[in-house]
PDB file of N, CA and C in Angstrom:
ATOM      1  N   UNK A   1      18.229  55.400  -2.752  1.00  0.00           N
ATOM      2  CA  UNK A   1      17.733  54.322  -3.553  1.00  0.00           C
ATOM      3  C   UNK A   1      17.778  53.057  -2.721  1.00  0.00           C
ATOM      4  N   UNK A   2      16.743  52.493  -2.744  1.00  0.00           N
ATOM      5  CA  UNK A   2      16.950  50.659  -2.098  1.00  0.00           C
ATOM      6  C   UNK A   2      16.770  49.945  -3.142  1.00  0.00           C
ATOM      7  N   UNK A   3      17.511  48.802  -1.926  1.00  0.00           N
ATOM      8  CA  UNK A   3      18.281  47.824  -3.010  1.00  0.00           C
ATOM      9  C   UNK A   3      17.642  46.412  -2.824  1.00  0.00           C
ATOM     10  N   UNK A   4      17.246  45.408  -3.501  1.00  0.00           N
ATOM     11  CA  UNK A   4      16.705  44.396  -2.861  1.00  0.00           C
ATOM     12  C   UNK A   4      17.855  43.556  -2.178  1.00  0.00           C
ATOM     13  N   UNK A   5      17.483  42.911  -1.248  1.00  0.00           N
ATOM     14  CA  UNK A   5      17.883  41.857  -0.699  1.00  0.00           C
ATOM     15  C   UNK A   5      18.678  40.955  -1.834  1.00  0.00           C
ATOM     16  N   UNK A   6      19.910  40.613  -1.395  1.00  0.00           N
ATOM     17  CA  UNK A   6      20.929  39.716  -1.920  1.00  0.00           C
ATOM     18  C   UNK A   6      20.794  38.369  -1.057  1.00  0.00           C
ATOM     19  N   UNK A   7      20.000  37.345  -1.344  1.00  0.00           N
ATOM     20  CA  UNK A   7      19.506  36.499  -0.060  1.00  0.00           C
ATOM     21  C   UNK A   7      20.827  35.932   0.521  1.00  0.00           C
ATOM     22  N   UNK A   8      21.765  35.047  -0.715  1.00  0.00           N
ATOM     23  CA  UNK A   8      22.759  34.177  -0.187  1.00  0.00           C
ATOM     24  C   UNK A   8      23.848  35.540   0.857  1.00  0.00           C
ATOM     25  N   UNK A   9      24.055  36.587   0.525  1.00  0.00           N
ATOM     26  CA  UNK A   9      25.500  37.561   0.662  1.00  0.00           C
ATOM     27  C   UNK A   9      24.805  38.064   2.022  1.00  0.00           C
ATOM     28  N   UNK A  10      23.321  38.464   1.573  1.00  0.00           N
ATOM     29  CA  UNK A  10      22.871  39.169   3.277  1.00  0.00           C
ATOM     30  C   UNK A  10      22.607  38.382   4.461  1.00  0.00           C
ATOM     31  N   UNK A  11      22.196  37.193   4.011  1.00  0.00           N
ATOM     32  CA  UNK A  11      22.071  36.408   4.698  1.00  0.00           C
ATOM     33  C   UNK A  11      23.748  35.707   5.547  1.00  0.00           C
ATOM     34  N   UNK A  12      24.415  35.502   4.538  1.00  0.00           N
ATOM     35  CA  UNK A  12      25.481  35.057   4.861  1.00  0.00           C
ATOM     36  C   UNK A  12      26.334  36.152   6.172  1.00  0.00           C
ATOM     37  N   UNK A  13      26.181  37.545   5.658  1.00  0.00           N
ATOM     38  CA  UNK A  13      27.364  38.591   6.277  1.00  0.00           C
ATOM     39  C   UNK A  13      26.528  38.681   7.406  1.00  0.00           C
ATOM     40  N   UNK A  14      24.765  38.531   7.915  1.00  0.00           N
ATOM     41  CA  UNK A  14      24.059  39.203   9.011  1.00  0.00           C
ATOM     42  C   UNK A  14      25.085  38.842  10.081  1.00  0.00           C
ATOM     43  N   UNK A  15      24.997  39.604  11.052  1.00  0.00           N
ATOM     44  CA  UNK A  15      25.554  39.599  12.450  1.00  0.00           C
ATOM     45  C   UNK A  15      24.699  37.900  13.421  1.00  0.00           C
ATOM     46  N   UNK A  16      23.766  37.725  12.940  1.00  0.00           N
ATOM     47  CA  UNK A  16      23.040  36.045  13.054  1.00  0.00           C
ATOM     48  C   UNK A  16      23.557  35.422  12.665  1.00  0.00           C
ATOM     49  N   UNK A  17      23.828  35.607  11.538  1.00  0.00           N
ATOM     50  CA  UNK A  17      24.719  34.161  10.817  1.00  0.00           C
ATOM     51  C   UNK A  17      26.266  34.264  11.316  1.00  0.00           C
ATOM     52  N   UNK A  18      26.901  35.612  11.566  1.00  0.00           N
ATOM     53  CA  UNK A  18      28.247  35.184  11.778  1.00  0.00           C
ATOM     54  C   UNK A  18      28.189  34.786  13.105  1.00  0.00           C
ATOM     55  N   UNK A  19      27.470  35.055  13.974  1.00  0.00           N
ATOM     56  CA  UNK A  19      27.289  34.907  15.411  1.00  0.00           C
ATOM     57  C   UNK A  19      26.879  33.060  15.539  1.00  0.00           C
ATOM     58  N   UNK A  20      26.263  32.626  14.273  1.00  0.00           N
ATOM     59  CA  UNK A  20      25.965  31.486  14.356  1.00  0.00           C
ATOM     60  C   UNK A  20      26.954  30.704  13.752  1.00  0.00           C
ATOM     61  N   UNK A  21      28.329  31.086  12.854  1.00  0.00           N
ATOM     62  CA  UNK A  21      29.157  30.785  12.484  1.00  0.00           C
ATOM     63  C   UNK A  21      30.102  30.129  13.427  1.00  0.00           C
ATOM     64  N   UNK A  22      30.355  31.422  14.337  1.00  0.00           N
ATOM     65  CA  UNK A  22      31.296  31.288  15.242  1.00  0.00           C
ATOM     66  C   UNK A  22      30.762  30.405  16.295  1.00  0.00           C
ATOM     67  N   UNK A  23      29.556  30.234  16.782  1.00  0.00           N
ATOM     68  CA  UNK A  23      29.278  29.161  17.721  1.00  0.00           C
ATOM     69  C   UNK A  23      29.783  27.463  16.747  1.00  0.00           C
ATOM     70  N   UNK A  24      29.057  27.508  15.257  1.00  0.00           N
ATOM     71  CA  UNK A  24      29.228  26.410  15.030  1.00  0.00           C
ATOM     72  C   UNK A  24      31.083  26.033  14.917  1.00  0.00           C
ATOM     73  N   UNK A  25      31.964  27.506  14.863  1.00  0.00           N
ATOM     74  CA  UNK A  25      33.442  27.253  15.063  1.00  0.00           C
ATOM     75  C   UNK A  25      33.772  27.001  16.259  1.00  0.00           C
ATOM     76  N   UNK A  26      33.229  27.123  16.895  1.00  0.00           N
ATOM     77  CA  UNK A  26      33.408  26.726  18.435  1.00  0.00           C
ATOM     78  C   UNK A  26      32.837  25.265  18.930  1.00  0.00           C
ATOM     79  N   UNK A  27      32.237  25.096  18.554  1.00  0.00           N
ATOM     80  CA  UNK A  27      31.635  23.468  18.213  1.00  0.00           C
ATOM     81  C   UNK A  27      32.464  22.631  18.054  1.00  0.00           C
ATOM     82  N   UNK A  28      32.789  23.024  16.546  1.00  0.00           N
ATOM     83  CA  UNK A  28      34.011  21.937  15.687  1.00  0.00           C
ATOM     84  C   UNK A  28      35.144  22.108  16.739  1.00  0.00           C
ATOM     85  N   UNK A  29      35.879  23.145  16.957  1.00  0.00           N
ATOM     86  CA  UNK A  29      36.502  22.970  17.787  1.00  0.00           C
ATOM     87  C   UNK A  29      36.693  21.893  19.199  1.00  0.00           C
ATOM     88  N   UNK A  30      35.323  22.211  19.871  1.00  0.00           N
ATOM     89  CA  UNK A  30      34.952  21.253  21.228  1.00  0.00           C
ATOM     90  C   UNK A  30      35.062  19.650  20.471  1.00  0.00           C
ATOM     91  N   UNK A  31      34.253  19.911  18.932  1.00  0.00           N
ATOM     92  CA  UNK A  31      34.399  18.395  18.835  1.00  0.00           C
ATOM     93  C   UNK A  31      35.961  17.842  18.009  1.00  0.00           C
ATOM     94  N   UNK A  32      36.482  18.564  17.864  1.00  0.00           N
ATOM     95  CA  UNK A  32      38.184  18.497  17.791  1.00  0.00           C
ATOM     96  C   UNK A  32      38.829  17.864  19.076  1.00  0.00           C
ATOM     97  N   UNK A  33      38.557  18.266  19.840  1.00  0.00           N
ATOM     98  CA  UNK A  33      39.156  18.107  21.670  1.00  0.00           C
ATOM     99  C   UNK A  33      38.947  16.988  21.753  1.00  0.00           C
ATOM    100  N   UNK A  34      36.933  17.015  21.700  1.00  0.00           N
ATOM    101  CA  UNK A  34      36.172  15.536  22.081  1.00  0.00           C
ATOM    102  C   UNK A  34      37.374  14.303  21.467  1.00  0.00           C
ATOM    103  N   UNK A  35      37.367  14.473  20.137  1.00  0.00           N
ATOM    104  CA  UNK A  35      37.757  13.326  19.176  1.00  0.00           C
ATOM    105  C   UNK A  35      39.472  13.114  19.978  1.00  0.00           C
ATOM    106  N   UNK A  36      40.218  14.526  19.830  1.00  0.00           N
ATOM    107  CA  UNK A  36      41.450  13.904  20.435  1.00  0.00           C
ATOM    108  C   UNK A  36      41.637  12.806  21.327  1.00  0.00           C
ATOM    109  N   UNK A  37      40.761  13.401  22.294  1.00  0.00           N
ATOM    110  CA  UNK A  37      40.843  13.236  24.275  1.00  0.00           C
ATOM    111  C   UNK A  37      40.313  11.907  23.739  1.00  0.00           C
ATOM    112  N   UNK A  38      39.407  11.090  22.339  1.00  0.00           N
ATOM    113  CA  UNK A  38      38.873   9.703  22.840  1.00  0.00           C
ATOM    114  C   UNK A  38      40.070   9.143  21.915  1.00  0.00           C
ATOM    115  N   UNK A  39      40.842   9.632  21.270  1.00  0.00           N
ATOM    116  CA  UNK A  39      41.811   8.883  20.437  1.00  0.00           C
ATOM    117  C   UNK A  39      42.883   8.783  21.856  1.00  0.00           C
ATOM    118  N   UNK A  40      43.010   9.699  22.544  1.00  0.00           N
ATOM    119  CA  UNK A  40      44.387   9.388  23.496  1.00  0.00           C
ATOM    120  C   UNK A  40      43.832   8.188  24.465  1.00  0.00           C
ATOM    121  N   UNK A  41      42.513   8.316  25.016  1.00  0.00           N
ATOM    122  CA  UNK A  41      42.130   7.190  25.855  1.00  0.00           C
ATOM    123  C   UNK A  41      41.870   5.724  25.022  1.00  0.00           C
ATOM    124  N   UNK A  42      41.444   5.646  23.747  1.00  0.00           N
ATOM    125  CA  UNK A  42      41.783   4.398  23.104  1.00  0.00           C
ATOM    126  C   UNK A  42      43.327   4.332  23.060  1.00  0.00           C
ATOM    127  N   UNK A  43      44.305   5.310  23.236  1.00  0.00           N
ATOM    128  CA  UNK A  43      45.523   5.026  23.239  1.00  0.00           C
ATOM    129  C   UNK A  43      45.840   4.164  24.049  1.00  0.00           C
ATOM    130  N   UNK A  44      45.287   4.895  25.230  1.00  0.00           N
ATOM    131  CA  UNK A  44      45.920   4.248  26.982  1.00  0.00           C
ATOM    132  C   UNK A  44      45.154   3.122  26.910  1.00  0.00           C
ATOM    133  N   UNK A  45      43.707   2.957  26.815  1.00  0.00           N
ATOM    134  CA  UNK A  45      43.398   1.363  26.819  1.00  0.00           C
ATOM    135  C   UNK A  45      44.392   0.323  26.257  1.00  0.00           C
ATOM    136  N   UNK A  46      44.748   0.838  25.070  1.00  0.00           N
ATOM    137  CA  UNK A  46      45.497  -0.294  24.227  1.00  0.00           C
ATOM    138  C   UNK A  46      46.737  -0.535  25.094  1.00  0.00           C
ATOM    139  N   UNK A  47      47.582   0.529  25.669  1.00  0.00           N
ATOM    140  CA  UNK A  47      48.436   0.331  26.085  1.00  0.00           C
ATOM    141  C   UNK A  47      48.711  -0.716  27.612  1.00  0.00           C
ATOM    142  N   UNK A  48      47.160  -0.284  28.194  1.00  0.00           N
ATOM    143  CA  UNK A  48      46.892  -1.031  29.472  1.00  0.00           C
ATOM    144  C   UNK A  48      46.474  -2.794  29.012  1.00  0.00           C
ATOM    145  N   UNK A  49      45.834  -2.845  27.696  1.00  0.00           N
ATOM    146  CA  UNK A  49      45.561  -3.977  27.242  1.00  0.00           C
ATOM    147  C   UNK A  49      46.710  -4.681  26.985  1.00  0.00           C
ATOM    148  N   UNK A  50      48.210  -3.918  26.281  1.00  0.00           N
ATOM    149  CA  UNK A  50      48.949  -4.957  25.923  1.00  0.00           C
ATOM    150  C   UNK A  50      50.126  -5.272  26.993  1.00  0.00           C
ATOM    151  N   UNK A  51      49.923  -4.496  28.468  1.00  0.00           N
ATOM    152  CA  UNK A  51      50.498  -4.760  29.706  1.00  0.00           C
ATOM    153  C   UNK A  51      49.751  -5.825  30.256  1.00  0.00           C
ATOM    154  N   UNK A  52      48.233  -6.270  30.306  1.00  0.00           N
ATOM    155  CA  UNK A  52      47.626  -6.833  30.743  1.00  0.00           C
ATOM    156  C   UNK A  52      48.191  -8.158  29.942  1.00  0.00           C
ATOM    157  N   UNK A  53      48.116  -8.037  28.894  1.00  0.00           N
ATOM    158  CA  UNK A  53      48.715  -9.524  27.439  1.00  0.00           C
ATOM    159  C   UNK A  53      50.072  -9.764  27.963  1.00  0.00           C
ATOM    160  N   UNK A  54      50.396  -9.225  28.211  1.00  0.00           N
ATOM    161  CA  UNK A  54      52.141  -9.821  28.758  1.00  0.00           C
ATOM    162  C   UNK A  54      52.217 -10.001  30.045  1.00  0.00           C
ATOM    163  N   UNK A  55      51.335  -9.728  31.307  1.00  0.00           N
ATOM    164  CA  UNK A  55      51.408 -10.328  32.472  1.00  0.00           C
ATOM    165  C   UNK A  55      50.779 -11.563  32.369  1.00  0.00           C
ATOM    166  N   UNK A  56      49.740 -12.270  31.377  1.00  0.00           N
ATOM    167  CA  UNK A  56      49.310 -13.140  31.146  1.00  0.00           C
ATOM    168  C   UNK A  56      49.733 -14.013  30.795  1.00  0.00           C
ATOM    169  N   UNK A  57      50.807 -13.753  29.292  1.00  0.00           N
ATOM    170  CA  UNK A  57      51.130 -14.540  29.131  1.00  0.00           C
ATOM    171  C   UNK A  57      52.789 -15.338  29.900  1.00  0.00           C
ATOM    172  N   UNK A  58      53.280 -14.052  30.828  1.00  0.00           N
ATOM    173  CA  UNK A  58      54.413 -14.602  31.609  1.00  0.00           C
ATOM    174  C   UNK A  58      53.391 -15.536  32.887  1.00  0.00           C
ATOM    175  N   UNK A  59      51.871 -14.968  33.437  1.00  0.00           N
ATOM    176  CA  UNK A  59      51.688 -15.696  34.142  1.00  0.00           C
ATOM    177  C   UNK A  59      51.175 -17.606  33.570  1.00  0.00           C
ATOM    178  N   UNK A  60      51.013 -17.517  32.160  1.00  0.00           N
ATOM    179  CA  UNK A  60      50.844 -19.480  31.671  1.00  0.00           C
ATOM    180  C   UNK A  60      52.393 -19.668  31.489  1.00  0.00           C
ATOM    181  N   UNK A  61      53.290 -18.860  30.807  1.00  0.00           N
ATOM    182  CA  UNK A  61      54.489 -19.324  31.050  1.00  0.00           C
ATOM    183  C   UNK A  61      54.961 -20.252  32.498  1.00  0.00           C
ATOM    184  N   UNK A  62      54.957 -19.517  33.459  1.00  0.00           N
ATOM    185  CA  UNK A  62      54.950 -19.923  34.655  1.00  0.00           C
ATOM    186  C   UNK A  62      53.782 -21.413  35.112  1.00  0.00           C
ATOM    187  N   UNK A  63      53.106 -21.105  34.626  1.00  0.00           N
ATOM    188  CA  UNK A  63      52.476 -22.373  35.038  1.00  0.00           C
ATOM    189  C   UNK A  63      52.225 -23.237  34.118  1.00  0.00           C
ATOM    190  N   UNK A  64      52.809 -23.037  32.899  1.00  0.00           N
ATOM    191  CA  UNK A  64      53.185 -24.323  32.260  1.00  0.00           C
ATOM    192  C   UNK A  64      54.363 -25.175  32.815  1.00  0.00           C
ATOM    193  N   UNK A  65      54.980 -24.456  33.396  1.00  0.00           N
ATOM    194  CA  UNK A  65      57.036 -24.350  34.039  1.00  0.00           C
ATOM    195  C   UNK A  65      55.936 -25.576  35.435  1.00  0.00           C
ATOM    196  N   UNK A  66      55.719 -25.314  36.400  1.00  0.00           N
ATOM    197  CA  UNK A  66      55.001 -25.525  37.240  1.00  0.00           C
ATOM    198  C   UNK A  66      54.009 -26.824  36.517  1.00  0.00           C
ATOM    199  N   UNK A  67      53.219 -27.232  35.980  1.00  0.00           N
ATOM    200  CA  UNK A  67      52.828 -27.864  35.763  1.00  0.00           C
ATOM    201  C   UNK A  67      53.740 -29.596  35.136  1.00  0.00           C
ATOM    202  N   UNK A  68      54.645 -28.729  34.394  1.00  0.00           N
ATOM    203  CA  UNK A  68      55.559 -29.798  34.161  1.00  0.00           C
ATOM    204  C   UNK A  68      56.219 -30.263  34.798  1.00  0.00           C
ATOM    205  N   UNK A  69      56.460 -29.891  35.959  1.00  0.00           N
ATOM    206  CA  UNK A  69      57.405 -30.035  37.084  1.00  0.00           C
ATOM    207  C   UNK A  69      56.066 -30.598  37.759  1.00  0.00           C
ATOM    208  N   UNK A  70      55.642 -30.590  37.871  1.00  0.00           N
ATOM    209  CA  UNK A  70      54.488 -30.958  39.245  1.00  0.00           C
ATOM    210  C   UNK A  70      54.044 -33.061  38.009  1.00  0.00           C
ATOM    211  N   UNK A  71      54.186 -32.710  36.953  1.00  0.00           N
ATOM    212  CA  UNK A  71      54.259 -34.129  36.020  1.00  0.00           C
ATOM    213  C   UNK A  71      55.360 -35.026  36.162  1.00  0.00           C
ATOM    214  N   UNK A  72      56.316 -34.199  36.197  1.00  0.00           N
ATOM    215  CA  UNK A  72      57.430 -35.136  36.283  1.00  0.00           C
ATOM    216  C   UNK A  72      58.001 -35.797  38.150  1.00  0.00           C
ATOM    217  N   UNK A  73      57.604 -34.751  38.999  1.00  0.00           N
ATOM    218  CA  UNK A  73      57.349 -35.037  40.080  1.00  0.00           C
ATOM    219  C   UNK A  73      56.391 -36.144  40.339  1.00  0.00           C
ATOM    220  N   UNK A  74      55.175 -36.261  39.914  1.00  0.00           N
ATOM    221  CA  UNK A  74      54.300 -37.216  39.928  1.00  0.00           C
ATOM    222  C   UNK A  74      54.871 -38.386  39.271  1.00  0.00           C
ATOM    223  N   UNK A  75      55.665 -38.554  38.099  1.00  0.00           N
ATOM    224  CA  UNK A  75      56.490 -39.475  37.082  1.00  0.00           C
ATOM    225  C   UNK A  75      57.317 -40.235  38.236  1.00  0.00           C
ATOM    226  N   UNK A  76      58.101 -39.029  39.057  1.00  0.00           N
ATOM    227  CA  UNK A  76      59.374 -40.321  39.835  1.00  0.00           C
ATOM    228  C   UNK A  76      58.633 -40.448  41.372  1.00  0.00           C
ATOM    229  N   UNK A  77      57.709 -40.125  41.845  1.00  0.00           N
ATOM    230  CA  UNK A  77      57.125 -40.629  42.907  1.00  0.00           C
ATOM    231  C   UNK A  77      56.394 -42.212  42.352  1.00  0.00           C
ATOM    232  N   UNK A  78      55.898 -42.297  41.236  1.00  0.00           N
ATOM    233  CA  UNK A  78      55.805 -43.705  40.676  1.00  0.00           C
ATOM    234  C   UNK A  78      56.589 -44.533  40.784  1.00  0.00           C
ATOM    235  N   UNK A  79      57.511 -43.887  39.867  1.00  0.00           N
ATOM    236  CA  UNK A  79      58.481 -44.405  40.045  1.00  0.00           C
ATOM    237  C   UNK A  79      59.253 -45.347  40.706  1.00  0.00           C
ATOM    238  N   UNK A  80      59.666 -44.281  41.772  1.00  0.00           N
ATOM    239  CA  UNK A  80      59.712 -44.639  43.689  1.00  0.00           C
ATOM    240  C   UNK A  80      59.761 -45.728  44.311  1.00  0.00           C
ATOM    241  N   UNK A  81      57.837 -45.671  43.918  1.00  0.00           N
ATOM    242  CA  UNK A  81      56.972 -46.226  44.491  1.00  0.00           C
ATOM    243  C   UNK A  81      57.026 -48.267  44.015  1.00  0.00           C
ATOM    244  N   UNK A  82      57.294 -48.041  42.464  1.00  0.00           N
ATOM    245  CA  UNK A  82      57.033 -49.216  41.790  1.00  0.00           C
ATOM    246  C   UNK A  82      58.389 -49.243  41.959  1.00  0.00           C
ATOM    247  N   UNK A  83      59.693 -49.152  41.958  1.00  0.00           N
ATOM    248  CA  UNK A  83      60.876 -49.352  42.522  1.00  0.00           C
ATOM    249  C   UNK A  83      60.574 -50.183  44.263  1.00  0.00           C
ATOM    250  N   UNK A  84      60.032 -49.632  44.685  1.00  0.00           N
ATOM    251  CA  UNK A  84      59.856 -50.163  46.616  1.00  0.00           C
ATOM    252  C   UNK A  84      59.533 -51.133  46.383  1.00  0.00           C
ATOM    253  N   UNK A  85      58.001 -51.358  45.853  1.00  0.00           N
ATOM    254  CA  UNK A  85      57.560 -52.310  45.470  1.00  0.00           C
ATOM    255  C   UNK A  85      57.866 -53.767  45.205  1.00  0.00           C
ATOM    256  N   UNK A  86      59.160 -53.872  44.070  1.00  0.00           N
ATOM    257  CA  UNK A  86      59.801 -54.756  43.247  1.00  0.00           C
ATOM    258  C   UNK A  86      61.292 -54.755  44.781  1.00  0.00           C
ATOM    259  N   UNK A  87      61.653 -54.053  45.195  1.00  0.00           N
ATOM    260  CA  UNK A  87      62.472 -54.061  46.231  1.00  0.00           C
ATOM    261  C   UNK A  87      61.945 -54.971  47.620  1.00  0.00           C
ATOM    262  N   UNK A  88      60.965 -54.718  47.585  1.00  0.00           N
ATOM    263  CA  UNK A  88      59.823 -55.173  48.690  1.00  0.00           C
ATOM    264  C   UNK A  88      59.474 -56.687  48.553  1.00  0.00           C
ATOM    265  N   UNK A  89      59.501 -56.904  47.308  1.00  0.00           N
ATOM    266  CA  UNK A  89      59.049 -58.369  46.565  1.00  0.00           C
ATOM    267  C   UNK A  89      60.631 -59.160  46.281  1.00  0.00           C
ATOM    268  N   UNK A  90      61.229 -58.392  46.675  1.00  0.00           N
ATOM    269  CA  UNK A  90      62.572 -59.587  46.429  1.00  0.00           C
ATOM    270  C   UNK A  90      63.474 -59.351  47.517  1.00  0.00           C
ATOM    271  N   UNK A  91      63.466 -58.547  48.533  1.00  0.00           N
ATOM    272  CA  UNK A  91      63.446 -58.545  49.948  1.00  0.00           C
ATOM    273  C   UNK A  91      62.562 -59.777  50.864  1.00  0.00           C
ATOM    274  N   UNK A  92      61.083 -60.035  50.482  1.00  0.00           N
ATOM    275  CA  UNK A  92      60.400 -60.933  50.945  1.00  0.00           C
ATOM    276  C   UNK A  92      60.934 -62.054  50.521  1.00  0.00           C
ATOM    277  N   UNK A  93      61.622 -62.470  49.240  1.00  0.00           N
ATOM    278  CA  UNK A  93      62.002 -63.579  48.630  1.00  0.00           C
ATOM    279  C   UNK A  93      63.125 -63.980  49.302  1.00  0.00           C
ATOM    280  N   UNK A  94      64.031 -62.622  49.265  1.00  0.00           N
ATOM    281  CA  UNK A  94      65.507 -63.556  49.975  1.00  0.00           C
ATOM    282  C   UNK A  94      64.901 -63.513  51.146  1.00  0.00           C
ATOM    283  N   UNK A  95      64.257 -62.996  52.089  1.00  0.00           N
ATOM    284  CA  UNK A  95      63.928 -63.092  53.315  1.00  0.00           C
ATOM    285  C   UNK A  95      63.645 -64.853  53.953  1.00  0.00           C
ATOM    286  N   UNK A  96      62.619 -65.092  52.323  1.00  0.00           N
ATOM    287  CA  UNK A  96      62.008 -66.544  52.793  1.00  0.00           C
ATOM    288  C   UNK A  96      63.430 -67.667  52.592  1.00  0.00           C
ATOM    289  N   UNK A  97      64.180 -67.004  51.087  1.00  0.00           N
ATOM    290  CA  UNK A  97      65.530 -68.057  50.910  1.00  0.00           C
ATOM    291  C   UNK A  97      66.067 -67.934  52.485  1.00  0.00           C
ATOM    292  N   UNK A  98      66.597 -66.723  52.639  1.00  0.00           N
ATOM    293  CA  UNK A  98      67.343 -66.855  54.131  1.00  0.00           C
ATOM    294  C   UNK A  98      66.839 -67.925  55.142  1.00  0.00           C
ATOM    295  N   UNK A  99      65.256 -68.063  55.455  1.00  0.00           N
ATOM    296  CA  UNK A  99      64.529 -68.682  56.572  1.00  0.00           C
ATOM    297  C   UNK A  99      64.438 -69.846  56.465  1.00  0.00           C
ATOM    298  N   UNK A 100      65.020 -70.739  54.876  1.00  0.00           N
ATOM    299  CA  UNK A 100      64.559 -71.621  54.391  1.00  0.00           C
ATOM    300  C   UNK A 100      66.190 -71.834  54.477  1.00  0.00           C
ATOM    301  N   UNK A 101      67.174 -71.280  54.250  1.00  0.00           N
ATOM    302  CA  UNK A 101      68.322 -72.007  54.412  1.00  0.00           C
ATOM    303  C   UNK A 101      68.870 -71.995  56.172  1.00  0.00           C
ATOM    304  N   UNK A 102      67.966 -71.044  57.162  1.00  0.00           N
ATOM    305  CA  UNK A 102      68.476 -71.114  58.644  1.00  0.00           C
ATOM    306  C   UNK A 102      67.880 -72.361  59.242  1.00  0.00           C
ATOM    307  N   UNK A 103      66.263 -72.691  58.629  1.00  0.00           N
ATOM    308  CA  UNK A 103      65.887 -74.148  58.777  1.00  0.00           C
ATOM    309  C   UNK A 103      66.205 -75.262  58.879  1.00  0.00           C
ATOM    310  N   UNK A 104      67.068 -75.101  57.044  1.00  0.00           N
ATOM    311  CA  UNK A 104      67.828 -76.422  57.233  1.00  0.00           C
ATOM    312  C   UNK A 104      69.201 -76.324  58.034  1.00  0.00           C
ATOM    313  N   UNK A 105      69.595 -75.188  58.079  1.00  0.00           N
ATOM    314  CA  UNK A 105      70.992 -75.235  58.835  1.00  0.00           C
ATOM    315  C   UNK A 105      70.656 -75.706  59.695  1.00  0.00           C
ATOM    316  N   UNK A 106      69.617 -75.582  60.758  1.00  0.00           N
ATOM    317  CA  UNK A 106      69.578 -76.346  62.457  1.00  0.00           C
ATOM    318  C   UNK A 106      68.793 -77.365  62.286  1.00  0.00           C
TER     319      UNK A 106
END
């Protein structure tokens, strides 16, 4: 006796379809791997990103350190400078008192 075709069951059990099963299980699989392998390398980026964030920010640390120092360096060379200055200007003064009292001395 024949039997008609069971479309969804014959179709489903043919040696095509399981053969096409197992490729598409083999697929999911590869794209299982795929997905891992890009979750571990967004891992390592992040990880290289937040090594990169902390050499950065120790390298403005540092040159904020450096910058302030290079301000306050500039602050007492003024300083110094306008110190000499006012030293310079009342050095010339007693210089002239001195020349003005060796004058009249002789």
């Amino acid at each position: 006796m024949l039997r008609a075709p069971v479309w969804p069951l014959d179709v489903a059990f043919s040696p095509t379809t399981r053969a096409m099963a197992s490729k598409d299980n083999t697929d999911s699989q590869g794209e299982d791997t795929d997905l891992a392998k890009a979750f571990q390398e967004i891992a390592q980026g992040e990880r290289q990103a937040s090594a990169i964030e902390n050499n950065l920010t120790s390298l403005e640390k540092k040159l904020d350190e450096l910058l302030a120092r290079a301000n306050e360096d500039q602050k007492n060379i003024q300083s110094l400078a306008n110190n000499s200055k006012v030293g310079s200007q009342g050095d010339s003064a007693n210089t002239k008192e001195a020349t003005s009292k060796d004058v009249a001395e002789k």
